[in-house]
Protein backbone atom coordinates (compact mmCIF):
# COMPACT_ATOMS: atom_id res chain seq x y z
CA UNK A 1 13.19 7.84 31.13
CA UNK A 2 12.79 5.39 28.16
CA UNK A 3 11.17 2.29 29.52
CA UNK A 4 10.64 0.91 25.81
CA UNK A 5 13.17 -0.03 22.75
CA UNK A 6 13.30 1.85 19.72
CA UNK A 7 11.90 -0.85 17.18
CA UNK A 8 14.36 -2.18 14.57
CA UNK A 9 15.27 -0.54 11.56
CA UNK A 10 13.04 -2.02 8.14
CA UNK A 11 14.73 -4.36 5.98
CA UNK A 12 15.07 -2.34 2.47
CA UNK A 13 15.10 -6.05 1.01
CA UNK A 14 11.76 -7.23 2.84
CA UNK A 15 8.80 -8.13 0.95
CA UNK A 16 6.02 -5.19 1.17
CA UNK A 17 3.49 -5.49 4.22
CA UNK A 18 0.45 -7.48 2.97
CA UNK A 19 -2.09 -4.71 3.82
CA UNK A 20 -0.15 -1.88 1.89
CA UNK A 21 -0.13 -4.36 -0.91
CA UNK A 22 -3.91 -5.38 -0.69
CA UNK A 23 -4.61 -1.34 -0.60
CA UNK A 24 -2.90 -0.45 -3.42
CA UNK A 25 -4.26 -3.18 -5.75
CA UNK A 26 -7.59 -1.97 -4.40
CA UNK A 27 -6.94 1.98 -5.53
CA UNK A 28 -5.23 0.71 -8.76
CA UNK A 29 -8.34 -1.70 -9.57
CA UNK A 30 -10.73 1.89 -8.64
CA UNK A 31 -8.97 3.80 -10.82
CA UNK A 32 -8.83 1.75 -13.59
CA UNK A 33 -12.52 1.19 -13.41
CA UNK A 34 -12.79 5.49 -13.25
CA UNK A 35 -10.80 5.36 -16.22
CA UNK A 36 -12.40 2.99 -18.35
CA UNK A 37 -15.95 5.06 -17.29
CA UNK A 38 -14.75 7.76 -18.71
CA UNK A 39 -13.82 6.34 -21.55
CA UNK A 40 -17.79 5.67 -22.14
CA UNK A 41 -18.75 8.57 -22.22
């Protein structure tokens, strides 16, 4: 017996979550940092 709702479907127009956004600038920031250490060396 389903005592909950299915949640809605996501808005293909909707701005991007905040914390996916904030995580992805973080890895891009990491690896550009990785890439301009190897480009010391």
């Amino acid at each position: 017996m389903w005592t909950v709702p299915e949640p809605p479907a996501l808005d293909p127009r909707a701005e991007e979550p905040k914390e996916i956004a904030a995580a992805r600038k973080a890895a891009e920031k990491a690896t550009a940092a990785a890439a301009a250490e190897g480009e010391q060396r």
